[in-house]
N, C-alpha and C. Protein backbone atom coordinates (compact mmCIF):
# COMPACT_ATOMS: atom_id res chain seq x y z
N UNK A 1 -0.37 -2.12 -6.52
CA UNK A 1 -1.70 -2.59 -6.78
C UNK A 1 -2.49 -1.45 -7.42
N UNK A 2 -3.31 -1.79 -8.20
CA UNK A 2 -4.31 -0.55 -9.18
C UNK A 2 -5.43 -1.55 -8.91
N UNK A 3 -6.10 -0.49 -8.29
CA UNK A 3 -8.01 -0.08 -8.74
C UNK A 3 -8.27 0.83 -9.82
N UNK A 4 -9.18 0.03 -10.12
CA UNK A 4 -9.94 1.11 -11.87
C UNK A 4 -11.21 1.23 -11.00
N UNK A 5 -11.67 2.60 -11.66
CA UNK A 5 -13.08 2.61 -11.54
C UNK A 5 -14.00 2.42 -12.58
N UNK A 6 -14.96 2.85 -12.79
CA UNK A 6 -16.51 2.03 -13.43
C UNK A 6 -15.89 2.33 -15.07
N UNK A 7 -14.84 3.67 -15.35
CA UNK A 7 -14.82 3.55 -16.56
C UNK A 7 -13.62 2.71 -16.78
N UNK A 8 -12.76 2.12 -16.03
CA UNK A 8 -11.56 1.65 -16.03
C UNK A 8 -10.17 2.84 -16.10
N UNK A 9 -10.51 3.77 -15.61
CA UNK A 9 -9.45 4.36 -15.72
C UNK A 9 -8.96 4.08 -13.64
N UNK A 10 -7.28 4.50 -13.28
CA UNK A 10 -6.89 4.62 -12.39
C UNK A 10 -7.84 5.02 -11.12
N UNK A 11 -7.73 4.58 -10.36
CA UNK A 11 -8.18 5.20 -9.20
C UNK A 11 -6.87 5.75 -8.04
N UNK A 12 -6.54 7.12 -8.00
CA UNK A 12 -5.63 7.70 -7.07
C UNK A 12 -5.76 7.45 -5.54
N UNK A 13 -4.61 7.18 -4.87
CA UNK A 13 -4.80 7.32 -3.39
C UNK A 13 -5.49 7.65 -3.03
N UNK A 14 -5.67 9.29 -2.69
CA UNK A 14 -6.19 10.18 -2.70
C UNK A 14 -8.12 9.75 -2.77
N UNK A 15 -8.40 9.30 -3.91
CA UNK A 15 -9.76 9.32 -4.30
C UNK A 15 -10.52 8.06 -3.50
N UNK A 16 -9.64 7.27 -3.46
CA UNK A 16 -9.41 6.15 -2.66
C UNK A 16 -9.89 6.05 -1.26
N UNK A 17 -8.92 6.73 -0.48
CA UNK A 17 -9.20 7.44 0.94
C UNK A 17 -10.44 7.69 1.28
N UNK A 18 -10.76 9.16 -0.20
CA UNK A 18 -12.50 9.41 0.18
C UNK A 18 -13.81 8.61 0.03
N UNK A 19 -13.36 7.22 -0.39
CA UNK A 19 -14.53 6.24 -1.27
C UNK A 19 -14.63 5.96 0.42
N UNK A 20 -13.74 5.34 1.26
CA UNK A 20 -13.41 4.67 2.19
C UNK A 20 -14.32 5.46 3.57
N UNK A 21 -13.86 6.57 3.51
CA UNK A 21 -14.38 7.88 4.80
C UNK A 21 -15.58 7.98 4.26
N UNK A 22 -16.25 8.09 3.08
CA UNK A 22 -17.54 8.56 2.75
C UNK A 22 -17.90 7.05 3.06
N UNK A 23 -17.87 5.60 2.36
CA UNK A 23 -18.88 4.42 3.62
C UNK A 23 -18.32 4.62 4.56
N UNK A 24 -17.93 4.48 4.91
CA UNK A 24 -17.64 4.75 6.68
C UNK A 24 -18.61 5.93 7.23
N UNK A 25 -18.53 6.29 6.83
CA UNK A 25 -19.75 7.71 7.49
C UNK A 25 -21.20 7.40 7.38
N UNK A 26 -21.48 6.44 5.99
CA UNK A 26 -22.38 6.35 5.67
C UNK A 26 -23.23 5.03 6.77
N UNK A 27 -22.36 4.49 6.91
CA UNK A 27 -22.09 3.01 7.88
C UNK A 27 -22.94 3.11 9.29
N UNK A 28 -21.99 4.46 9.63
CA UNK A 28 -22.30 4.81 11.14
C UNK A 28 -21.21 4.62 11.86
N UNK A 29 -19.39 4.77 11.06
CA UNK A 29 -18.41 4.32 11.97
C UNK A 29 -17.95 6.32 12.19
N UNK A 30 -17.61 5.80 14.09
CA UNK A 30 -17.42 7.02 14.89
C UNK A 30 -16.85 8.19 13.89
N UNK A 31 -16.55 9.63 14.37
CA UNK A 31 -15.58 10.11 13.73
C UNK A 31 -14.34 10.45 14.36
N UNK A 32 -14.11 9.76 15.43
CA UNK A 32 -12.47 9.36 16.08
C UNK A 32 -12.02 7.74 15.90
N UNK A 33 -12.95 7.60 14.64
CA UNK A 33 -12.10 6.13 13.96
C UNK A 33 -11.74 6.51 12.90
N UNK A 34 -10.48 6.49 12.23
CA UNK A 34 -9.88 6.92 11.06
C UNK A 34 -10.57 5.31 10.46
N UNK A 35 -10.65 5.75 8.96
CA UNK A 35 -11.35 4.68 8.13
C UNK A 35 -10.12 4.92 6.88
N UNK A 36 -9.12 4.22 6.48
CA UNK A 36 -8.27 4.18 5.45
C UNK A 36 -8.00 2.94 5.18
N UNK A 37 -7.50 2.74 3.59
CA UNK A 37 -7.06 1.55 3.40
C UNK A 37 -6.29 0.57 3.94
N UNK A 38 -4.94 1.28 5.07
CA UNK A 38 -4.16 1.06 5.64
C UNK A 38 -4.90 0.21 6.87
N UNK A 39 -5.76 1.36 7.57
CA UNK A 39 -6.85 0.61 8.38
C UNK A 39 -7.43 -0.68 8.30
N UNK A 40 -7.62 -0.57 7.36
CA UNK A 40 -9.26 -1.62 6.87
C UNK A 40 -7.60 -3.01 6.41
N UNK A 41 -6.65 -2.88 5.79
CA UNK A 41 -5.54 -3.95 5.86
C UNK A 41 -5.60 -4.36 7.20
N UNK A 42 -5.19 -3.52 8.33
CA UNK A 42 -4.32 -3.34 9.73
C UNK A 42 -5.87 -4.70 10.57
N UNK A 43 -6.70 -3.97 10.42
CA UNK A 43 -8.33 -4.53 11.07
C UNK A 43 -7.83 -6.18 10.42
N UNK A 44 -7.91 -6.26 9.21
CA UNK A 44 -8.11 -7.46 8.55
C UNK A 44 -7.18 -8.62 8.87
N UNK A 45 -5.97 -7.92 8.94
CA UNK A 45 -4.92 -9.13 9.90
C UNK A 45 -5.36 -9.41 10.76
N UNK A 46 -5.76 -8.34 11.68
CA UNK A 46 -5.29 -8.55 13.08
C UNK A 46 -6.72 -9.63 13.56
N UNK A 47 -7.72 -9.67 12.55
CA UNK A 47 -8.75 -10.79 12.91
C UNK A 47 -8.58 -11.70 12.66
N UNK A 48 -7.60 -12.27 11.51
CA UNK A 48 -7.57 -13.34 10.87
C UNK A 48 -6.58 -13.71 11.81
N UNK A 49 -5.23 -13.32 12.12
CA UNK A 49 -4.38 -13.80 13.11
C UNK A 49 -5.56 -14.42 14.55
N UNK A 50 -6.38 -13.64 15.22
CA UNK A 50 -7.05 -14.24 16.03
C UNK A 50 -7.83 -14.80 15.80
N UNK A 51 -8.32 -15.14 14.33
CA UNK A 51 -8.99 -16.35 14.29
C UNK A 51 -8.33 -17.86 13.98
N UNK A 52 -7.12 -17.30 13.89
CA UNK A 52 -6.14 -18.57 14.03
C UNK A 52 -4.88 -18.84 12.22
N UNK A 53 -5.54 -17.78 11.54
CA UNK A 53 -4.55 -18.19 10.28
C UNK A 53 -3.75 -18.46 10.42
N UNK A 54 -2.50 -19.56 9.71
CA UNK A 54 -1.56 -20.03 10.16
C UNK A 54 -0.64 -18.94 8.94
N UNK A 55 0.20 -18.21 9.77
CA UNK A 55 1.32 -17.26 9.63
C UNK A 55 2.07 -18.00 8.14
């Protein structure tokens, strides 16, 4: 999967990560909650499974 940013060029892992930790900080989420893409996937199942998506 590719994200571009505003000029359309690549957006790296890496740069990625920090878009993610910088709202997150900005938000008001703890700083013994890791905030990563992986995260923010992991969160997103695991609500939709308990809100009943069918698998």
């Amino acid at each position: 999967m590719i994200f571009l940013d505003q000029i359309g060029e690549q957006l790296h892992r890496s740069r990625l990560n920090k878009i993610l930790r910088e709202h997150g900080r900005n938000v008001g989420v703890r700083k013994e909650i890791r905030c990563s893409p992986h995260d923010c996937r992991h969160y997103f199942a695991q609500k939709q499974l308990r809100n009943g998506i069918d698998v």
